[in-house]
C-alpha atoms as a PDB file:
ATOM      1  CA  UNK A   1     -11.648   1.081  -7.508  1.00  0.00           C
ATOM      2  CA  UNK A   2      -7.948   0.075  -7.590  1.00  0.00           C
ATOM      3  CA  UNK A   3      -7.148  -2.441 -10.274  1.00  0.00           C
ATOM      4  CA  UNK A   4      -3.726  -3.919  -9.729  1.00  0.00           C
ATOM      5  CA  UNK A   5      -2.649  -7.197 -11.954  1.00  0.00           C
ATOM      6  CA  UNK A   6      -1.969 -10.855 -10.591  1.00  0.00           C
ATOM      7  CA  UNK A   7       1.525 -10.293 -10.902  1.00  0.00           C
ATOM      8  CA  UNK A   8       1.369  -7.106  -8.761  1.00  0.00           C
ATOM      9  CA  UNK A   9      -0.519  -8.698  -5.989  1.00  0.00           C
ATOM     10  CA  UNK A  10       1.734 -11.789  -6.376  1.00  0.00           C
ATOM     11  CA  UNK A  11       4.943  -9.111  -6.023  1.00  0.00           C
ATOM     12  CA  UNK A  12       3.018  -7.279  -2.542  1.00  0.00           C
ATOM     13  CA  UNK A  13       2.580 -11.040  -0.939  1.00  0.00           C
ATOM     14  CA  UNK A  14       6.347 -11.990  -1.848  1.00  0.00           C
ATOM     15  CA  UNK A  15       7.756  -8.377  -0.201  1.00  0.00           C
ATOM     16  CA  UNK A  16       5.250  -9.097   2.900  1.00  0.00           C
ATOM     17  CA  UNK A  17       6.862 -12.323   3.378  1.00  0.00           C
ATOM     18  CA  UNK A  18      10.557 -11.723   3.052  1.00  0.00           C
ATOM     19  CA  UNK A  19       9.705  -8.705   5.385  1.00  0.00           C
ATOM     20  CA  UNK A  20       7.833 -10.740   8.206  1.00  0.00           C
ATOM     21  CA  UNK A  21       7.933 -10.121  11.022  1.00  0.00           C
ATOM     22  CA  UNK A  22       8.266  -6.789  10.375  1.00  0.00           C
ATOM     23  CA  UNK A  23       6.068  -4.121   8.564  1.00  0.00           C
ATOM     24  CA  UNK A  24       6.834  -3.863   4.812  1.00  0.00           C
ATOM     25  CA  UNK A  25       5.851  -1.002   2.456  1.00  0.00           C
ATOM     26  CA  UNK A  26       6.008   0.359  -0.650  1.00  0.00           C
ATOM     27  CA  UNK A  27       4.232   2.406  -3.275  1.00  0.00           C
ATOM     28  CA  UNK A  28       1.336   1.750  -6.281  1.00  0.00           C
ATOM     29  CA  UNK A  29       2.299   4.182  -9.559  1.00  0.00           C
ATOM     30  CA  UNK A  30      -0.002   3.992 -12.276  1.00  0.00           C
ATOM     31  CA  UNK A  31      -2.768   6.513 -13.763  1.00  0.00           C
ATOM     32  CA  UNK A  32      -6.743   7.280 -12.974  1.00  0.00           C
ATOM     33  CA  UNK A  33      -8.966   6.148 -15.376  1.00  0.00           C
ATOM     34  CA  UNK A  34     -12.427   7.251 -15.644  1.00  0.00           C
ATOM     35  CA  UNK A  35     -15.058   6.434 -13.150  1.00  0.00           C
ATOM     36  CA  UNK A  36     -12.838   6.699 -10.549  1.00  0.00           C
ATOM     37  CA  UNK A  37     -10.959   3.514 -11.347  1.00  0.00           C
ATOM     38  CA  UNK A  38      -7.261   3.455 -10.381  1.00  0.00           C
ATOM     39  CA  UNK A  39      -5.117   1.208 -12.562  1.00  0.00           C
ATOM     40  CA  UNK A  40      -1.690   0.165 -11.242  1.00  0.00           C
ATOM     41  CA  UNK A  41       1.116  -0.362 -13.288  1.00  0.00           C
ATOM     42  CA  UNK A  42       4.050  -0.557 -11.127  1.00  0.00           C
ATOM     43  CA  UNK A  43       4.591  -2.149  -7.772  1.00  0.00           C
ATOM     44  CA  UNK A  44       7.454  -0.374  -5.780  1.00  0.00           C
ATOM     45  CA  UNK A  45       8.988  -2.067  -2.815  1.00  0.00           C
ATOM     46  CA  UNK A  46      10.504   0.634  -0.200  1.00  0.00           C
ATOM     47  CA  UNK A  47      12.740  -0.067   2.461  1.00  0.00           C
ATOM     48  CA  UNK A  48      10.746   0.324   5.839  1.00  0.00           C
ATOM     49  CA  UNK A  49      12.850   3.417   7.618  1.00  0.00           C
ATOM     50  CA  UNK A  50      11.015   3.184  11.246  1.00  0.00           C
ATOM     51  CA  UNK A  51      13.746   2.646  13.388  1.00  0.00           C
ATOM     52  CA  UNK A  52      12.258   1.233  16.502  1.00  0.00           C
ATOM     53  CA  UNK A  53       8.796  -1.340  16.364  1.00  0.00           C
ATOM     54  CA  UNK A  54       8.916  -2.239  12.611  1.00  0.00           C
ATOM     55  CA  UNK A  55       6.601  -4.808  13.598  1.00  0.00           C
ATOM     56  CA  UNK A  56       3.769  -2.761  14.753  1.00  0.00           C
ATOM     57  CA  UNK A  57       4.737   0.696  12.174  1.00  0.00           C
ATOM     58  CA  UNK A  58       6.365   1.831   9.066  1.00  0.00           C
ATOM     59  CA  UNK A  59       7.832   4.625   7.438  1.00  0.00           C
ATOM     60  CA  UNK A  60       8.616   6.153   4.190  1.00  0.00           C
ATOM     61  CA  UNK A  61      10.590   9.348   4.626  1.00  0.00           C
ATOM     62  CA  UNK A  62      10.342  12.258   2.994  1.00  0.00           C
ATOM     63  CA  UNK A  63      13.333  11.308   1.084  1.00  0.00           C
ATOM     64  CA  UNK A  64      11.533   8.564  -0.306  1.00  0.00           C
ATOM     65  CA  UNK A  65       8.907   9.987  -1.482  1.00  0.00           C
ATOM     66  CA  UNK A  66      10.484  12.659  -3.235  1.00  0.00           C
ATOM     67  CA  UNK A  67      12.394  10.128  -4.901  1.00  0.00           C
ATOM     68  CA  UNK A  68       9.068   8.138  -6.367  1.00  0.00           C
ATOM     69  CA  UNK A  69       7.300  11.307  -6.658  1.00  0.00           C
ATOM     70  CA  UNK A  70      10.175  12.100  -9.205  1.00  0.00           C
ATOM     71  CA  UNK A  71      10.342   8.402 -10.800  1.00  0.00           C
ATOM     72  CA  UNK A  72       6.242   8.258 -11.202  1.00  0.00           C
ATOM     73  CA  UNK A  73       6.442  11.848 -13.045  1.00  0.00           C
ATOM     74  CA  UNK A  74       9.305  10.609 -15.572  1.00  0.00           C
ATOM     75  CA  UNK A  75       7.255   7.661 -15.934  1.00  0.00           C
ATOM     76  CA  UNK A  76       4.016  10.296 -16.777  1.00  0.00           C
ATOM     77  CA  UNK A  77       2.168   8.000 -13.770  1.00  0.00           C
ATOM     78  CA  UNK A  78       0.988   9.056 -10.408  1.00  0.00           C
ATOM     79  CA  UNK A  79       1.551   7.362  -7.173  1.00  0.00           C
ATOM     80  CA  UNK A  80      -1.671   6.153  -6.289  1.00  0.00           C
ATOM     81  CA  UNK A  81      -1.373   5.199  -2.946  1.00  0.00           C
ATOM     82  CA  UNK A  82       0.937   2.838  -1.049  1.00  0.00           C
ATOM     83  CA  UNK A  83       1.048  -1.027   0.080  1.00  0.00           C
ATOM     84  CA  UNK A  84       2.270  -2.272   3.885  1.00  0.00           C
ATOM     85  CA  UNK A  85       1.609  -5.316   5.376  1.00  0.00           C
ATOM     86  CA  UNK A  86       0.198  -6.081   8.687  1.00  0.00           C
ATOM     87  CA  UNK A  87       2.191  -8.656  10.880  1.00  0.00           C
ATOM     88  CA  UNK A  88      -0.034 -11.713  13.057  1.00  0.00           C
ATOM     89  CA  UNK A  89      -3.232  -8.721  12.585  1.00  0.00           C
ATOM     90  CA  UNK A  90      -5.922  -8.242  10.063  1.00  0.00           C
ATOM     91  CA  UNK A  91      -5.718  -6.542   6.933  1.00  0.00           C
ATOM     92  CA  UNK A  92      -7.429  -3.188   8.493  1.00  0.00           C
ATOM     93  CA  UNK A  93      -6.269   0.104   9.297  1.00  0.00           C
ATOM     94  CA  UNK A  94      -5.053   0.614  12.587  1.00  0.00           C
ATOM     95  CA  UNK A  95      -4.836   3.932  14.334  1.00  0.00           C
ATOM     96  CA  UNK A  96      -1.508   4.592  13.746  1.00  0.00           C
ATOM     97  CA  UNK A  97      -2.552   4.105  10.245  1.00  0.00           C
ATOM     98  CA  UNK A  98      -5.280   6.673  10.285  1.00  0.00           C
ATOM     99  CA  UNK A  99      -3.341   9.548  11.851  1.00  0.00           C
ATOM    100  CA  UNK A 100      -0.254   8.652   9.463  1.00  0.00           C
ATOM    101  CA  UNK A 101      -2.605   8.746   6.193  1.00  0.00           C
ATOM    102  CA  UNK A 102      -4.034  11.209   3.526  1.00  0.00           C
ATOM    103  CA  UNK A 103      -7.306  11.304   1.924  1.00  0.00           C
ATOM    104  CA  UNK A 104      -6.288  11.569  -1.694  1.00  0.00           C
ATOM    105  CA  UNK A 105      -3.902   7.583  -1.850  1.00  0.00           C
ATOM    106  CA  UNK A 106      -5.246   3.949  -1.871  1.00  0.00           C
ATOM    107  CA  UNK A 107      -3.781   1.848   1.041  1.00  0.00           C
ATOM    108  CA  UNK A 108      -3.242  -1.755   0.734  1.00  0.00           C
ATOM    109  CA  UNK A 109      -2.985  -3.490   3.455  1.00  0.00           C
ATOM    110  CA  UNK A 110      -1.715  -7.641   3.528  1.00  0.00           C
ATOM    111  CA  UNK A 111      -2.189  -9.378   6.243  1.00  0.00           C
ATOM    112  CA  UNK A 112       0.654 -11.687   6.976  1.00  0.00           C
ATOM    113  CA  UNK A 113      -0.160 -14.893   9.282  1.00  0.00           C
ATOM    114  CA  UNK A 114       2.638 -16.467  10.954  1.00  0.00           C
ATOM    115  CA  UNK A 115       4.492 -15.397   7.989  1.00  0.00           C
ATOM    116  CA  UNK A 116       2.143 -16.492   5.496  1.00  0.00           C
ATOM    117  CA  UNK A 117       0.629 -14.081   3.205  1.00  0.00           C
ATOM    118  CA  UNK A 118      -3.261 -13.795   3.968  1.00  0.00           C
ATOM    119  CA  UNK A 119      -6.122 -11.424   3.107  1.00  0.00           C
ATOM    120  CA  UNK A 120      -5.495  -8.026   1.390  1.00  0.00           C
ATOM    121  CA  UNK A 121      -7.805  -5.474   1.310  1.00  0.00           C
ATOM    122  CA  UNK A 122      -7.301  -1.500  -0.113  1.00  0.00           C
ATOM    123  CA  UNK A 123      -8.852   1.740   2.230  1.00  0.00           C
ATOM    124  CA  UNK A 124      -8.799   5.018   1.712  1.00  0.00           C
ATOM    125  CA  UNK A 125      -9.563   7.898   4.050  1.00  0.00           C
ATOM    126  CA  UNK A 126     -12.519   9.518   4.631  1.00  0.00           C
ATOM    127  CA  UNK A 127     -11.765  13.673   3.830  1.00  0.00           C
ATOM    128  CA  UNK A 128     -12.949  14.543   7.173  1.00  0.00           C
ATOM    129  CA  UNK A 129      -9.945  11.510   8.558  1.00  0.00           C
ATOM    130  CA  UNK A 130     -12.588  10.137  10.781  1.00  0.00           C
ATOM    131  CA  UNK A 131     -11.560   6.865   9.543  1.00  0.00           C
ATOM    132  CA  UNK A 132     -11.530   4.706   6.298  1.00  0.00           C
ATOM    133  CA  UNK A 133     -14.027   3.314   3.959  1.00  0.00           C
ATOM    134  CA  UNK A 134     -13.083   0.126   1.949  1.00  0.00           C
ATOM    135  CA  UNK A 135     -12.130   0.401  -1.971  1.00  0.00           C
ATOM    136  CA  UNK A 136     -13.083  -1.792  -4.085  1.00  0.00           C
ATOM    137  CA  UNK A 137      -9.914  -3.512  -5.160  1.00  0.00           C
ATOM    138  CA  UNK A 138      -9.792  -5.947  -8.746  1.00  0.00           C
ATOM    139  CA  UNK A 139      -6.895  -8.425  -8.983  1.00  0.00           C
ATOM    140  CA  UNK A 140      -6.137  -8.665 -13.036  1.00  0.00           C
ATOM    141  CA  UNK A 141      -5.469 -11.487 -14.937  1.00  0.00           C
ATOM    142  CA  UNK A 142      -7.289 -14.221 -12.182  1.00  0.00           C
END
């Protein structure tokens, strides 16, 4: 289960709207708890480095995640997974996302409705990358 608080979420929806009507994306740090429960406690926004179609696709460059690999370690957290949102389409993974993803992170997913923050829903891979199964995701403080 990921476990993110209200002011996290709130963050994710505000990022996915300044970014519409493109893809926005960034990362969830925090630490594993026991019984596989996944407790965020830092939101990271991260500038969206696809050059062409940021509407349809993101990217986070090696770069990148070197840098918040780095950050999350001084910070003794983990990135957990990451957070993009999902122009004028549901909250779901598409196939891009499936081919682009690994089975160890949480992806959150926002939908964004004619640039109004909708559903959001958290995936994560299945190990043989057949395609996702949906994680249990608990908003804090609502």
């Amino acid at each position: 289960m990921l476990s993110l608080s209200a002011e996290h979420a709130t963050s994710i929806r505000q990022h996915a709207r300044a970014e519409y009507p493109h893809e926005c994306c960034g990362a969830l740090l925090g630490r594993e708890l026991s019984g596989d429960v996944r407790w965020v406690e830092e939101v990271v926004p991260i500038a969206n480095e696809q050059e062409d179609n940021r509407e349809r696709r993101f990217l986070i460059t090696p770069v990148q995640m070197m840098q918040l690999e780095r950050e999350a370690k001084q910070k003794s957290l983990k990135v957990l997974g990451f957070y993009h949102s999902h122009p004028d389409h549901p909250a779901r993974p598409s196939e891009f996302d499936r081919e682009n993803a690994l089975p160890y992170y949480s992806y959150l997913i926002i939908s964004v409705q004619e640039g109004k923050p909708a559903e959001m829903h958290c995936w994560r891979l299945l190990e043989d990358r057949s395609g996702f199964e949906r994680e249990p995701t608990e908003i804090r403080g609502l």
